[in-house]
Protein backbone atom coordinates (compact mmCIF):
# COMPACT_ATOMS: atom_id res chain seq x y z
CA UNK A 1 -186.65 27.27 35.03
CA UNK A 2 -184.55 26.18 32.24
CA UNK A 3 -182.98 29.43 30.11
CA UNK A 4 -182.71 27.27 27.36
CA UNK A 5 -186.52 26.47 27.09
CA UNK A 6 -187.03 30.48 27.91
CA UNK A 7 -184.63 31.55 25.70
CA UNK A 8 -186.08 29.12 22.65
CA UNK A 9 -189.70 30.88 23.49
CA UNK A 10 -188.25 34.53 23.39
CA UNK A 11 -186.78 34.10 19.85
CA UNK A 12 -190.36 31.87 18.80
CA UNK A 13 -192.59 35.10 20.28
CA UNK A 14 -190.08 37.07 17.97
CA UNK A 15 -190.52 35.17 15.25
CA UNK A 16 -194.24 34.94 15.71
CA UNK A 17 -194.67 38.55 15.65
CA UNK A 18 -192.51 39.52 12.58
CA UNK A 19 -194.24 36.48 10.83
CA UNK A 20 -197.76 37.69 11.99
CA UNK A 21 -197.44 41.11 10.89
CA UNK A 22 -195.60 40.60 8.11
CA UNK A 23 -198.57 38.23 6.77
CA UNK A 24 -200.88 40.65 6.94
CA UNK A 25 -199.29 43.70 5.80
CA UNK A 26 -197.41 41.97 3.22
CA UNK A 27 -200.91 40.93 2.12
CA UNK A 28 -202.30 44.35 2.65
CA UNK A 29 -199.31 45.31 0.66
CA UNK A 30 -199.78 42.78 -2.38
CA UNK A 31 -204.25 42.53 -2.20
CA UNK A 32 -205.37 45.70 -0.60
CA UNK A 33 -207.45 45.86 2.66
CA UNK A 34 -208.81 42.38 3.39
CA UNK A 35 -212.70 42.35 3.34
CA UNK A 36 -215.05 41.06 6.82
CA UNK A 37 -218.35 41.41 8.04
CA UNK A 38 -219.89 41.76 4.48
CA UNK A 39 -222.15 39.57 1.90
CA UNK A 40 -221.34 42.02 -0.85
CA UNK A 41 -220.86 39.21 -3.44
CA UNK A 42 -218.97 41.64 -5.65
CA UNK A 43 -216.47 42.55 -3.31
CA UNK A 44 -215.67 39.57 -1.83
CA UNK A 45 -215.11 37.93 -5.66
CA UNK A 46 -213.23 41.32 -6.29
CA UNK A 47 -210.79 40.33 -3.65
CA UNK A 48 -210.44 36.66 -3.83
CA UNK A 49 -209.50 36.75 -7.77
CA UNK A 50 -206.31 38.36 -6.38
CA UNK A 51 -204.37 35.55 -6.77
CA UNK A 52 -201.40 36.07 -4.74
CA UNK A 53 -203.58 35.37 -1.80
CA UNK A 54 -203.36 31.56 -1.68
CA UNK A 55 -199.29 31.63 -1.87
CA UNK A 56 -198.91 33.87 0.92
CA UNK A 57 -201.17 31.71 3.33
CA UNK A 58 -198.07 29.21 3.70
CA UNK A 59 -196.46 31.73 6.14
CA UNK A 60 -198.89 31.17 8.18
CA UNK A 61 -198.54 27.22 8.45
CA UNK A 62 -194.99 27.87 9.65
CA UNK A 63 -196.10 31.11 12.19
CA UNK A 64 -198.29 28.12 14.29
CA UNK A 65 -194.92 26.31 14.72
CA UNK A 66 -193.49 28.95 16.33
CA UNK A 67 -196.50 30.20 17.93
CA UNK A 68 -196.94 26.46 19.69
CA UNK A 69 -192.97 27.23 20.43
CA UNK A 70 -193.89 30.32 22.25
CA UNK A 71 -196.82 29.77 24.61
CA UNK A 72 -195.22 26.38 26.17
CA UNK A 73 -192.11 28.04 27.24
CA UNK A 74 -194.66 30.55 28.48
CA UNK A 75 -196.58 28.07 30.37
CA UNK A 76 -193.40 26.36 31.84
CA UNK A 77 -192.18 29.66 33.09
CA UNK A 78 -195.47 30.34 34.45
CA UNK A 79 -195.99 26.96 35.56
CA UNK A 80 -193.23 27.51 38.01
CA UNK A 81 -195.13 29.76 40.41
CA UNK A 82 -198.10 29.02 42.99
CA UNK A 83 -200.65 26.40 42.11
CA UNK A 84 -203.35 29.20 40.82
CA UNK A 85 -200.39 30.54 38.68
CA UNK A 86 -199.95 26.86 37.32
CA UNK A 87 -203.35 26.13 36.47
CA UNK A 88 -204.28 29.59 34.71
CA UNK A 89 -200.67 29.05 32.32
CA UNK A 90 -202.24 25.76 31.48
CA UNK A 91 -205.50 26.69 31.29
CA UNK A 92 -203.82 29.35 28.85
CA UNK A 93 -202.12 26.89 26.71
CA UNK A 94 -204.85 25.23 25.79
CA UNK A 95 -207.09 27.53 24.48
CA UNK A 96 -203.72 28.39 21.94
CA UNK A 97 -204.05 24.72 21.45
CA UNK A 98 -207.66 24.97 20.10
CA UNK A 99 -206.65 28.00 18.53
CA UNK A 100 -203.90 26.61 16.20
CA UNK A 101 -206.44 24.24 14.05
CA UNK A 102 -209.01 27.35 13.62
CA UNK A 103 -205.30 29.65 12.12
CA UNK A 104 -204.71 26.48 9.89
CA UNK A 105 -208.50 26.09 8.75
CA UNK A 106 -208.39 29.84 7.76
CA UNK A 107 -205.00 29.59 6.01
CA UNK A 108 -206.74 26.74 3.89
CA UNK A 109 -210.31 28.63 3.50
CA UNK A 110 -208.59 31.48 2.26
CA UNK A 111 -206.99 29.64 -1.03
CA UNK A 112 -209.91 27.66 -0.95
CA UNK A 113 -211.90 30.96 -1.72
CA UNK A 114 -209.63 32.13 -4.42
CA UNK A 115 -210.13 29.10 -6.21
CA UNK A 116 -213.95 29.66 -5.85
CA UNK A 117 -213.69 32.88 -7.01
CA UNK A 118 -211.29 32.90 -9.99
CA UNK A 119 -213.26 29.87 -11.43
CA UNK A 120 -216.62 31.85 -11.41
CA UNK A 121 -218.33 29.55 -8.41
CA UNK A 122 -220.78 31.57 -5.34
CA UNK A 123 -217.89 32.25 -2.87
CA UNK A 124 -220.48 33.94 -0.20
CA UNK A 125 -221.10 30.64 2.11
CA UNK A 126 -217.66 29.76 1.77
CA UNK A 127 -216.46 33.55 2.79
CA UNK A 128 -219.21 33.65 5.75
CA UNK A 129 -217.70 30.43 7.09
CA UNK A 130 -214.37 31.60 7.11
CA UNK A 131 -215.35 35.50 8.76
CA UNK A 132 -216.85 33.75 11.03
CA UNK A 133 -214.46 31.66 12.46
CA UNK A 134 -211.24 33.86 11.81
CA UNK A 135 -212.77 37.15 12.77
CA UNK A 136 -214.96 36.07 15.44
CA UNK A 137 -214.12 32.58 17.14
CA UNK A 138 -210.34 33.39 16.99
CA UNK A 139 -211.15 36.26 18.63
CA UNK A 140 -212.68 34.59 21.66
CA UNK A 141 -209.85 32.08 21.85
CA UNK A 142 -206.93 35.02 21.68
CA UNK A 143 -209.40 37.15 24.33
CA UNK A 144 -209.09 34.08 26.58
CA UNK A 145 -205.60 33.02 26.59
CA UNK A 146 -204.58 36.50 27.15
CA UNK A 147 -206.75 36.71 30.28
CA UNK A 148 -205.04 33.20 31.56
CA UNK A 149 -201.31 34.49 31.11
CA UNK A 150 -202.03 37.85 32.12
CA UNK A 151 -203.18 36.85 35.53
CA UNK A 152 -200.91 34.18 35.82
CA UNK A 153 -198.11 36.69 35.12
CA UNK A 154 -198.50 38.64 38.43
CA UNK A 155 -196.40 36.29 40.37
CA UNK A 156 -193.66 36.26 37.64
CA UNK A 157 -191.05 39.31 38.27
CA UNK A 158 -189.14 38.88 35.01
CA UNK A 159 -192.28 40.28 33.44
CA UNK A 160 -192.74 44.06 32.92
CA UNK A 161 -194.75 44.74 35.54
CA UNK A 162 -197.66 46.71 33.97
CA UNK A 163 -198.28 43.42 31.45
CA UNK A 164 -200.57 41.91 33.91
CA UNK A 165 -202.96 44.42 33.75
CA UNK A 166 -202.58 44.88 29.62
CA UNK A 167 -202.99 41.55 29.07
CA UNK A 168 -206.47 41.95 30.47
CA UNK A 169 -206.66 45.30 28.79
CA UNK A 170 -206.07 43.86 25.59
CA UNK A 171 -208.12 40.53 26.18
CA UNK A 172 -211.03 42.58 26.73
CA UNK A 173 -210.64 45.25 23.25
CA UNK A 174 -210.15 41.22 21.50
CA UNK A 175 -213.83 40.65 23.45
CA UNK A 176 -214.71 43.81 21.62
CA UNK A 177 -213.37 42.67 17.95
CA UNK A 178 -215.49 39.02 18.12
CA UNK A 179 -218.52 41.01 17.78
CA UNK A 180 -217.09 43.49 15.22
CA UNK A 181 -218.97 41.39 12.20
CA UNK A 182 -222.06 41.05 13.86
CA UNK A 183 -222.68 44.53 14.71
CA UNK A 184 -220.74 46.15 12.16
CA UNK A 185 -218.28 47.91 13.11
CA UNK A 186 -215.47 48.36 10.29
CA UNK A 187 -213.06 46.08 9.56
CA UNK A 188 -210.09 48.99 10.64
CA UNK A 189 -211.77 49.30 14.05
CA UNK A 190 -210.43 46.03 14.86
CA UNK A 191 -206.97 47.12 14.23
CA UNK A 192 -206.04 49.04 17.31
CA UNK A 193 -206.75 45.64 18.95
CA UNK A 194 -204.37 44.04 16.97
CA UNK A 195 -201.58 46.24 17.48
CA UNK A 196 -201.69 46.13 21.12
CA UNK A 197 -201.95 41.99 20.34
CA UNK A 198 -198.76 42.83 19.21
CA UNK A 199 -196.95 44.81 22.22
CA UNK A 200 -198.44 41.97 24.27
CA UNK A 201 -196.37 39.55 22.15
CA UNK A 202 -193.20 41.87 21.93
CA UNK A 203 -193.44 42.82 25.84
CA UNK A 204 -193.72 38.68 26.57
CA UNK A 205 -191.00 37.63 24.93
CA UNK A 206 -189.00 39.97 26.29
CA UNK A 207 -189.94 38.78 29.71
CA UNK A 208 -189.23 35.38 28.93
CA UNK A 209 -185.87 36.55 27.45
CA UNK A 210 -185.34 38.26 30.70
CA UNK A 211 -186.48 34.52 32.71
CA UNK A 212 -183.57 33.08 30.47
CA UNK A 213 -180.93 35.68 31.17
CA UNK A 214 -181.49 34.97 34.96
CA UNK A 215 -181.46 31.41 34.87
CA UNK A 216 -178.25 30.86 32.79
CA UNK A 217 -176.46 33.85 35.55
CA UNK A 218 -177.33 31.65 38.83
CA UNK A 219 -174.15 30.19 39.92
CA UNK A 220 -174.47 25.85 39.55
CA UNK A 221 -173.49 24.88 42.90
CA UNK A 222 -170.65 23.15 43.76
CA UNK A 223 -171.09 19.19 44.44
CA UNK A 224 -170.87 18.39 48.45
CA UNK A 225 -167.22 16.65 49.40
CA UNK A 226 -167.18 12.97 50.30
């Protein structure tokens, strides 16, 4: 494995995270608790009229850079294991792959519906559209690729050893959060979710930081004498 290509997806899983988290509580911070799973017209205008929503979506265009950063040095670490190992890790990256188009559509929905809303239009199809999608199909896709690396991570022994079996922990409580809107569970119940999203990020790129420690400490051996 090359530690440079490791070493480039530890500090992207790094950069991911802070930029994640920082979106949304820097938007927590700045709007108030986001709303989901509601057609309360009223609330949904209340919230969109905040304009400091659409400015604060451009994070997000640059998170998916480092996000797409991330999961192929993941996959090319993974990659280097048995065949099963090889195909899951791919199998992996891709659904991230789909999933980068949906993050950008819902960057772009959500300053679409603050333009709705502060120029007096019906925001409720728009908003349905984009709950939908962000806080159901992303769900799926996240649920998925966590599944894919987690199992694929069992042969890899730079990896904490107990992130196997979270990653499928945590895929499954993601399982959980794509039906949050339909059933109803609050918006906050999803958060737990999310916060072990984020241990699973933070625990990976450690273990690819580890993968790149390794590799740049094996001694380059010496060329054979003529």
């Amino acid at each position: 494995m090359n530690a440079t290509i490791a070493r480039a997806g530890a500090i992207a899983g790094w950069i991911s995270l802070v930029a994640i988290f920082g979106y949304y509580i820097g938007l927590t911070v700045l709007a108030g608790n986001r709303v989901s799973g509601t057609t309360d017209v009223a609330a949904i205008q209340a919230y969109y009229k905040q304009a400091s929503i659409a400015p604060a979506g451009i994070l997000g265009f640059f998170t998916v850079i480092a996000m797409l950063v991330f999961v192929y040095a993941l996959r090319e670490t993974l990659a280097g294991g048995s065949p099963g190992a090889r195909a899951l890790a791919t199998l992996g990256l891709l659904f991230v792959v789909i999933e980068i188009p949906v993050l950008l559509v819902q960057v772009a929905l959500e300053a679409a519906l603050v333009s709705v809303a502060t120029s007096g239009g019906d925001a409720l199809g728009l908003f349905r559209f984009w709950d939908v999608l962000f806080n159901s199909g992303a769900y799926a896709l996240e649920a998925s690729y966590l599944v894919c690396f987690g199992l694929a991570m069992r042969e890899a022994a730079a990896f904490p050893r107990w992130l196997p079996g979270f990653s499928l922990v945590v895929g499954a409580a993601q399982i959980v959060n794509v039906f949050a809107i339909w059933v109803g569970i609050p918006d906050t119940a999803t958060l737990p979710a999310n916060m072990l999203f984020g241990v699973w990020f933070a625990a990976t790129s450690v273990g690819l930081g580890r993968v790149a420690s390794r590799a740049a400490s094996r001694p380059v051996a010496a060329p054979a004498m003529a």
